[in-house]
C-alpha atoms as a PDB file:
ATOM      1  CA  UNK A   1    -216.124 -78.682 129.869  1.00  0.00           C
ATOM      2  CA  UNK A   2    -218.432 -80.666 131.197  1.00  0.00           C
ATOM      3  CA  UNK A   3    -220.366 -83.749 129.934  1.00  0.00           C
ATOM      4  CA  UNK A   4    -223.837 -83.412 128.501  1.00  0.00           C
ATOM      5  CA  UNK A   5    -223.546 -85.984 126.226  1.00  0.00           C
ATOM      6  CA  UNK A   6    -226.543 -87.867 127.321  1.00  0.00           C
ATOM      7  CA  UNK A   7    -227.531 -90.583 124.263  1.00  0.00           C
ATOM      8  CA  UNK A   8    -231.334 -92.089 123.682  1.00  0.00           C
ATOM      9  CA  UNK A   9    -231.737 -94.135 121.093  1.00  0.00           C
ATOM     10  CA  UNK A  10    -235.627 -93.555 119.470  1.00  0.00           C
ATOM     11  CA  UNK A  11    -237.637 -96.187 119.185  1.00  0.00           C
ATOM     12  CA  UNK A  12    -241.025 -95.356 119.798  1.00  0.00           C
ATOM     13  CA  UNK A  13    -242.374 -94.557 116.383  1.00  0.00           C
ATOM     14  CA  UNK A  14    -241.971 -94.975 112.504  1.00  0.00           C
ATOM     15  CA  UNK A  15    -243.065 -92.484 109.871  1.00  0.00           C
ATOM     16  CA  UNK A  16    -244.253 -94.075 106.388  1.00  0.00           C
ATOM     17  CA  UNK A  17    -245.465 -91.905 103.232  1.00  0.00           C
ATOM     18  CA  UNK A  18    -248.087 -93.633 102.811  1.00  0.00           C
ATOM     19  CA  UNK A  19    -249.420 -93.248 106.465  1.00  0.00           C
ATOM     20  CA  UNK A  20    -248.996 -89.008 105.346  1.00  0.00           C
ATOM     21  CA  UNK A  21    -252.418 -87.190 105.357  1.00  0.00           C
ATOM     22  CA  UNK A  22    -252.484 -85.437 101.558  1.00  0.00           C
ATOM     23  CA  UNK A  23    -252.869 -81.892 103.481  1.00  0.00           C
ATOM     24  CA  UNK A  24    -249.827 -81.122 106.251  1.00  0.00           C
ATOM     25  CA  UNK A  25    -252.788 -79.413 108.390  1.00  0.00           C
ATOM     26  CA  UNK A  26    -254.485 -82.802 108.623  1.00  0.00           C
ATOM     27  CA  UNK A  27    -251.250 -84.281 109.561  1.00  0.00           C
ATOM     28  CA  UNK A  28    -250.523 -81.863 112.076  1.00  0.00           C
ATOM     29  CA  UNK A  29    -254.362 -81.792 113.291  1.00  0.00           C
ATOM     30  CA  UNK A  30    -253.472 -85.782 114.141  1.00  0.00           C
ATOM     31  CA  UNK A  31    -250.002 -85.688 115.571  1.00  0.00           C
ATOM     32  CA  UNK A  32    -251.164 -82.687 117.862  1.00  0.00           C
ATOM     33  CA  UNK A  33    -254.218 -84.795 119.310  1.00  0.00           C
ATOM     34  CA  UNK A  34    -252.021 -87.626 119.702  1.00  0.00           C
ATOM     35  CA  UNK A  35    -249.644 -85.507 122.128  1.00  0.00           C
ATOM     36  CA  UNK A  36    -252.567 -83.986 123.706  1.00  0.00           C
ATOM     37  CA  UNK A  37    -253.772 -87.871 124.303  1.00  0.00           C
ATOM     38  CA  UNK A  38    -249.783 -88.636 125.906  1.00  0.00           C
ATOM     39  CA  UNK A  39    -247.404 -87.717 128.268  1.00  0.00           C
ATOM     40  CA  UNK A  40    -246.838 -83.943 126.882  1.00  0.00           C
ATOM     41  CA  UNK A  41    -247.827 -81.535 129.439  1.00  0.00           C
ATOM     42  CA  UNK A  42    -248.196 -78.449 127.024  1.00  0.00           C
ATOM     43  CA  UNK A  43    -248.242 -79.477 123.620  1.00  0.00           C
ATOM     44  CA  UNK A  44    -249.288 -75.993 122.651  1.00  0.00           C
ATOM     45  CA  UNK A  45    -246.124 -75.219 123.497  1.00  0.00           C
ATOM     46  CA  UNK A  46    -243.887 -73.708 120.310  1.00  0.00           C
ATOM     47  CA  UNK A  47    -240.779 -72.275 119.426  1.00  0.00           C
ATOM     48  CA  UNK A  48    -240.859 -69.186 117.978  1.00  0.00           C
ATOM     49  CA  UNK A  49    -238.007 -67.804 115.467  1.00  0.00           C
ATOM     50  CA  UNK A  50    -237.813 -64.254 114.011  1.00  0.00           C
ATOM     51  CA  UNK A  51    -234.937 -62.510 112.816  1.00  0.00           C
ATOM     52  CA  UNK A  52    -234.382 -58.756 113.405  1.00  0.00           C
ATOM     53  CA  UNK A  53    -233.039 -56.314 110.412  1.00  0.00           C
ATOM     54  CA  UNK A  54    -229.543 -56.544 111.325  1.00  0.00           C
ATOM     55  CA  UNK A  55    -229.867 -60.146 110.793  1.00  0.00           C
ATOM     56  CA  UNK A  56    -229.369 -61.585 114.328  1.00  0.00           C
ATOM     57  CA  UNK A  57    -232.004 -64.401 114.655  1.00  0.00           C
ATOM     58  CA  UNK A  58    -233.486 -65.121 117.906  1.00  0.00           C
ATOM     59  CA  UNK A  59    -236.412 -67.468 119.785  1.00  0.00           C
ATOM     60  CA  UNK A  60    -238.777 -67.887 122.622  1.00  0.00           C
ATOM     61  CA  UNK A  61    -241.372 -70.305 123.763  1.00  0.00           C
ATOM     62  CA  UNK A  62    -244.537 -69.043 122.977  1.00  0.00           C
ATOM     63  CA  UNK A  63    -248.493 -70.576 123.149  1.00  0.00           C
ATOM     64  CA  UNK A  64    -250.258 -71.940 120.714  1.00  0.00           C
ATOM     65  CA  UNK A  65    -254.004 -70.478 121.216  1.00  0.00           C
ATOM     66  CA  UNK A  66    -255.661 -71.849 117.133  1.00  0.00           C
ATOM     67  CA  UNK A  67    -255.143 -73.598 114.290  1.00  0.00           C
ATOM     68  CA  UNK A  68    -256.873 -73.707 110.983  1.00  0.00           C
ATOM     69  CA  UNK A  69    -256.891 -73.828 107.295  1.00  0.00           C
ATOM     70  CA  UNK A  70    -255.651 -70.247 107.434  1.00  0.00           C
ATOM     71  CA  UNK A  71    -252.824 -70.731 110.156  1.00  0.00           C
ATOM     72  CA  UNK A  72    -251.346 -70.679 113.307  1.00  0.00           C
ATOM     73  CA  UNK A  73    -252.875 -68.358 115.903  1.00  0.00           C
ATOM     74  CA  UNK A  74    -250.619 -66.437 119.392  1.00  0.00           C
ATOM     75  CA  UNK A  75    -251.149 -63.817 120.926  1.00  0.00           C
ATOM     76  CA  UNK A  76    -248.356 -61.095 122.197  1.00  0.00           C
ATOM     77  CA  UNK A  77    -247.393 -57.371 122.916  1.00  0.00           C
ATOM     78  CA  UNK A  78    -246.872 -55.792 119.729  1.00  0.00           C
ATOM     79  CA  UNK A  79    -244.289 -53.790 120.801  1.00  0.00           C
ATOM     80  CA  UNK A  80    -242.164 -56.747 122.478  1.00  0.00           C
ATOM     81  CA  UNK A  81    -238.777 -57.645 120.585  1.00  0.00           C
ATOM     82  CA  UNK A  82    -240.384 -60.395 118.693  1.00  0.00           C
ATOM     83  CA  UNK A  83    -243.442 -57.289 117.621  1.00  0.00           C
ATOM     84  CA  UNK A  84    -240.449 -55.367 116.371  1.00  0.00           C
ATOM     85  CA  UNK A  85    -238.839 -57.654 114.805  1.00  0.00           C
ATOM     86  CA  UNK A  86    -241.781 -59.268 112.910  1.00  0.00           C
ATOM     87  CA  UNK A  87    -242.748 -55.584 111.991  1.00  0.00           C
ATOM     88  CA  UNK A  88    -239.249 -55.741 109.769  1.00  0.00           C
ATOM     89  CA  UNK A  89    -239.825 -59.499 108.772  1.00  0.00           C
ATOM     90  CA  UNK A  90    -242.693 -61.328 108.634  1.00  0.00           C
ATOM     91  CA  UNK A  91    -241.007 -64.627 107.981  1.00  0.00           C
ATOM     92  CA  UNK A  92    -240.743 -66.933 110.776  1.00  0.00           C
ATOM     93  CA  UNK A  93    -240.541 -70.618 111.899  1.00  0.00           C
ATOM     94  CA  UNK A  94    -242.150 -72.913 114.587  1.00  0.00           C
ATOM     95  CA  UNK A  95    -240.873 -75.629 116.122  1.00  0.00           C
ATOM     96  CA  UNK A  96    -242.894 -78.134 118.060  1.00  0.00           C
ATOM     97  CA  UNK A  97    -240.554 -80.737 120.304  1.00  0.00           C
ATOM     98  CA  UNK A  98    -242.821 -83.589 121.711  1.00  0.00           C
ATOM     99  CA  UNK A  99    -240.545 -85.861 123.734  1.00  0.00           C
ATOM    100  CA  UNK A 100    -243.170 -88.470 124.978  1.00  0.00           C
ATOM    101  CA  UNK A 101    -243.920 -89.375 121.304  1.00  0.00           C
ATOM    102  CA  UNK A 102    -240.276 -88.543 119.965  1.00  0.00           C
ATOM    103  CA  UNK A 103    -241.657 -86.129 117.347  1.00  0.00           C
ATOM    104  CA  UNK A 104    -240.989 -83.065 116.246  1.00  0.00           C
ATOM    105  CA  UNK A 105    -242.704 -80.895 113.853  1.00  0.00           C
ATOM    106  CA  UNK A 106    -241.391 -77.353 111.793  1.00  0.00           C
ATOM    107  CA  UNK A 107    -242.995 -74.805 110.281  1.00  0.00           C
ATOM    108  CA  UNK A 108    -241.579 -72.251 107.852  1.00  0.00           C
ATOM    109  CA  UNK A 109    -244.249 -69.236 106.684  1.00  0.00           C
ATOM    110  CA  UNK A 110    -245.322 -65.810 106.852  1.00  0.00           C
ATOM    111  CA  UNK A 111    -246.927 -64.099 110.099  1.00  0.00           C
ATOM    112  CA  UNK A 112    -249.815 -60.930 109.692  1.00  0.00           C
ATOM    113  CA  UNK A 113    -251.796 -59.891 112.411  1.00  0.00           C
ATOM    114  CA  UNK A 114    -255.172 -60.889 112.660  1.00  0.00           C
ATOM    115  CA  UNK A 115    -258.102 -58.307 113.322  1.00  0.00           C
ATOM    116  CA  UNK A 116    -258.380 -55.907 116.535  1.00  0.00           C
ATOM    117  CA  UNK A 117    -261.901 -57.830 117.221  1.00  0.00           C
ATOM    118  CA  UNK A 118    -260.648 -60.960 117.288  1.00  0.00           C
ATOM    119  CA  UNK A 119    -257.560 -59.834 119.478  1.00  0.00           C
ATOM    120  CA  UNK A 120    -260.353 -58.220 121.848  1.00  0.00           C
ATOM    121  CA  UNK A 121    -262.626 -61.379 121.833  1.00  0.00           C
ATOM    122  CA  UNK A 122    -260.099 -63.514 123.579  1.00  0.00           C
ATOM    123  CA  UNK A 123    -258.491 -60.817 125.474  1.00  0.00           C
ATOM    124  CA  UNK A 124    -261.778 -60.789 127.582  1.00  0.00           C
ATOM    125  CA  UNK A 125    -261.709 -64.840 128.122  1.00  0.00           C
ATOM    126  CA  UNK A 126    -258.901 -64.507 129.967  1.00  0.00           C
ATOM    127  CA  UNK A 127    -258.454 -64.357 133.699  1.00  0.00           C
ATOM    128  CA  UNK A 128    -258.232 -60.804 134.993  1.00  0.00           C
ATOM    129  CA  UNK A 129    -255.243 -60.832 136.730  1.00  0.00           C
ATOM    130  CA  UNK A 130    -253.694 -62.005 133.257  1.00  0.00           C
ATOM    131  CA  UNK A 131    -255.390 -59.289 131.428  1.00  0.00           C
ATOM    132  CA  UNK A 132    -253.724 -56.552 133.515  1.00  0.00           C
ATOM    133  CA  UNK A 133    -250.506 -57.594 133.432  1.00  0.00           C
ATOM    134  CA  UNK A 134    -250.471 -57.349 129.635  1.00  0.00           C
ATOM    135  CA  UNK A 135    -252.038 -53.982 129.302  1.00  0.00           C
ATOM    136  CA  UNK A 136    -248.975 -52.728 132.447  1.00  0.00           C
ATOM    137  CA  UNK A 137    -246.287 -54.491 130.875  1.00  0.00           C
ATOM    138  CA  UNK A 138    -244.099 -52.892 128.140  1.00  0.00           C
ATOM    139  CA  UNK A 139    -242.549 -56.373 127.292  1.00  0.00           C
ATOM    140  CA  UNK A 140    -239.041 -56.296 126.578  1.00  0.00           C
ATOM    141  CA  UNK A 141    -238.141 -52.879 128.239  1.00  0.00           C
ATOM    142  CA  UNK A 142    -235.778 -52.891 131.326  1.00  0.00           C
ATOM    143  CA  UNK A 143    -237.312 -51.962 134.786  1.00  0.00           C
ATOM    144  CA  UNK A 144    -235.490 -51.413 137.811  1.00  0.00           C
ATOM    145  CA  UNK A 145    -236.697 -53.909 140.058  1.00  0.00           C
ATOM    146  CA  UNK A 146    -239.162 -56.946 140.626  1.00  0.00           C
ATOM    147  CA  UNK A 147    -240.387 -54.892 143.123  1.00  0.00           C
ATOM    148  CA  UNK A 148    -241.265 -51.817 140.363  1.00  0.00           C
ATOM    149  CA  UNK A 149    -242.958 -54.292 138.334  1.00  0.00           C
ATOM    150  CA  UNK A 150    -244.736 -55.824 141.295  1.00  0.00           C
ATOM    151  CA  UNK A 151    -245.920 -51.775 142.468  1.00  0.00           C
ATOM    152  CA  UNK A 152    -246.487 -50.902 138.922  1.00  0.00           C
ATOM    153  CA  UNK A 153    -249.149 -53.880 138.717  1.00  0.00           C
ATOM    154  CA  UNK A 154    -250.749 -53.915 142.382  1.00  0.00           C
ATOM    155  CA  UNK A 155    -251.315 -49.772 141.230  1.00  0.00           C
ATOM    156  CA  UNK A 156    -253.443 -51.234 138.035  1.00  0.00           C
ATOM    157  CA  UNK A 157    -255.319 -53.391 140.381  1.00  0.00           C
ATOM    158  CA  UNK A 158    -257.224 -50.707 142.124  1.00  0.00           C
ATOM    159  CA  UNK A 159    -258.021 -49.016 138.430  1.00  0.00           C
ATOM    160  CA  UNK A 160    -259.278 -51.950 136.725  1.00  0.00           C
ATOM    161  CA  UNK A 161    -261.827 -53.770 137.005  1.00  0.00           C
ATOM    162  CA  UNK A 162    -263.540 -56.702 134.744  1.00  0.00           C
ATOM    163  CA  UNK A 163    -265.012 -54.522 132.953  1.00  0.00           C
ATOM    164  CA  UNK A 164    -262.442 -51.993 132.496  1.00  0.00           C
ATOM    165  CA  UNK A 165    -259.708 -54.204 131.811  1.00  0.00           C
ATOM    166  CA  UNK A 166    -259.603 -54.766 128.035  1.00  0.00           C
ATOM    167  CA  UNK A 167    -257.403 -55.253 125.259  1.00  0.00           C
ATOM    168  CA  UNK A 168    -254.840 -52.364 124.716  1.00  0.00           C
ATOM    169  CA  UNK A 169    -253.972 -51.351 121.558  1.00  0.00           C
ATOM    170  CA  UNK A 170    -250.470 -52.455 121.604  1.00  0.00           C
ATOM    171  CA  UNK A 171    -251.447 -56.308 122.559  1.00  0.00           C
ATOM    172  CA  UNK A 172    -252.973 -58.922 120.000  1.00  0.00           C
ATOM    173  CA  UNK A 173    -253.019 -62.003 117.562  1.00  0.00           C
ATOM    174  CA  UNK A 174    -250.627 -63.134 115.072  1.00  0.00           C
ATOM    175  CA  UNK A 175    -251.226 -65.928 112.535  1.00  0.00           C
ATOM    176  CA  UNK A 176    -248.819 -68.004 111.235  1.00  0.00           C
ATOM    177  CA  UNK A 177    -249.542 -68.816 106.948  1.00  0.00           C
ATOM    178  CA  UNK A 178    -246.953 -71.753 106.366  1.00  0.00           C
ATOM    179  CA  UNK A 179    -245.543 -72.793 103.128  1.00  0.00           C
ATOM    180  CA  UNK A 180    -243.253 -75.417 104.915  1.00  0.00           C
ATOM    181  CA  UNK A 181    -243.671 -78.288 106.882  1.00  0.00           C
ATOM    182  CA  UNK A 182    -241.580 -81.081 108.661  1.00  0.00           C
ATOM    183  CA  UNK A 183    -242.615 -84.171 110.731  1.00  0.00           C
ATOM    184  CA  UNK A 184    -239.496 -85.675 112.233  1.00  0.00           C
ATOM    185  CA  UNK A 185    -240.113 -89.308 113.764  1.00  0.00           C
ATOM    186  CA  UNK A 186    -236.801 -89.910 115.938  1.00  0.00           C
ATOM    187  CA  UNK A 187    -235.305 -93.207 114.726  1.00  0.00           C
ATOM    188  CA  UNK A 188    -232.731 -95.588 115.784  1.00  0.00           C
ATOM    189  CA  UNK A 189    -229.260 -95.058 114.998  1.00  0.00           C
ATOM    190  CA  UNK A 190    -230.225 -91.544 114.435  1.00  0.00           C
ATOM    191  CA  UNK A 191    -231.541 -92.386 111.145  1.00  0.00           C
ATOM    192  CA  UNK A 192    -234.544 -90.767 111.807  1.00  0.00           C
ATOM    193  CA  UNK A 193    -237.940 -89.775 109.487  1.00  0.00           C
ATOM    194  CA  UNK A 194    -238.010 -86.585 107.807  1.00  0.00           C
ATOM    195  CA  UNK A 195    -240.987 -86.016 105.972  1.00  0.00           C
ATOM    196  CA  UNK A 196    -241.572 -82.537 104.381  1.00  0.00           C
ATOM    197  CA  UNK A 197    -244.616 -80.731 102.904  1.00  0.00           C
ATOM    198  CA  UNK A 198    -243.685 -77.555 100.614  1.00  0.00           C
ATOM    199  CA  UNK A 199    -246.039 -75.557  99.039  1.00  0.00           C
ATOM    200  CA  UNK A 200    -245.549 -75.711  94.796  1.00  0.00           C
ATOM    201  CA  UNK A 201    -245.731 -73.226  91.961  1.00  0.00           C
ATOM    202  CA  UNK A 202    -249.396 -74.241  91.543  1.00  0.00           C
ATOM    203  CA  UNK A 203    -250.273 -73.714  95.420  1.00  0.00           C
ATOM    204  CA  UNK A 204    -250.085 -76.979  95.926  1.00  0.00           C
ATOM    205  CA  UNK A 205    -248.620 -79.402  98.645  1.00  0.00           C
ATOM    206  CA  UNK A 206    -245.486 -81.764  97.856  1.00  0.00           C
ATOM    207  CA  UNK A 207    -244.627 -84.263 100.369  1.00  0.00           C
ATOM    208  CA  UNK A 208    -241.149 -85.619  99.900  1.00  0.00           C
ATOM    209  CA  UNK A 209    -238.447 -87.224 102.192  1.00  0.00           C
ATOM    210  CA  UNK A 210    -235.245 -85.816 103.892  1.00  0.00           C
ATOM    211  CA  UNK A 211    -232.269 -87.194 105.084  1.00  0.00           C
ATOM    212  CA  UNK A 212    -231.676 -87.302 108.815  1.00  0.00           C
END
């Protein structure tokens, strides 16, 4: 087997309660601008977890395109694996890995689909070439060749246009309503900060530590 075992000890960063916004959106709002500020070349980048209804979990990288008070915002082909599978189970987590800053942030919560407008709205901001290779692709389907994919696309060129190119029916937004949240802090000796937001009886947010 060979040796990955490559060790870093973290020493970048502590994490204090009582440097903790009160609201985990705040929180996140400030650790997100301070990897946009570093080193982290897309820190809109996000893991994405669903689980299908046999069970079987599974992830992907996916973008980060909004964030509010309501949630967390991507965009996808509903009928991709991760559309079926959130059809069956609309509980998911994020994860957020920011190396430069040794930080790490999870969120646990429950994904709806926001409106057709909105989905159309920033399906037209994007770049053309983008917007046709959503509305061609059936994501997650096998196709025969690179070179099918490649035919079945330059064939959508000479049909579309700006104009004609919008948002299908079977691409849009998702939002992401948490009721968990995690800021890890990498530490030395592994003894790293966990500091964890949960969501109460009352609607209202706890912040207590974890054990590394």
């Amino acid at each position: 087997m060979a040796d990955i075992d490559k060790r870093k000890q973290y020493l970048k960063n502590v994490l204090q309660e009582t440097e903790m916004a009160q609201q985990p959106l705040t929180q996140f709002s400030k650790w997100y601008q301070d990897a946009r500020d570093s080193d982290v070349e897309i820190p809109n980048a996000m893991m994405l977890c669903t689980v299908n209804s046999q069970g079987q979990p599974s992830a992907r990288i996916v973008l980060l395109k909004a964030f509010n008070a309501e949630g967390y915002v991507f965009y996808s082909n509903y009928h991709s694996r991760k559309g079926v599978e959130l059809d069956n189970n609309p509980h998911v987590a994020l994860v957020f890995w920011w190396e430069a800053l040794e930080r790490q942030i999870r969120i646990e919560g429950k994904i709806e689909k926001i409106s057709h407008v909105q989905s159309d709205d920033y399906f037209m901001q994007r770049p053309l070439g983008s917007r046709i290779a959503s509305i061609i692709s059936e994501q997650s389907q096998t196709i025969a060749s690179r070179q099918a994919l490649e035919e079945k696309y330059q064939t959508a060129t000479t049909k579309l246009d700006d104009a004609t190119a919008t948002c299908p029916e079977h691409w849009g937004g998702y939002i992401i309503k948490p009721h968990s949240y995690e800021f890890w802090q990498g530490r030395e000796a592994r003894l790293s900060d966990r500091l964890h937001y949960r969501l109460d009886e009352n609607n209202q947010w706890i912040l207590e530590r974890l054990q590394p």
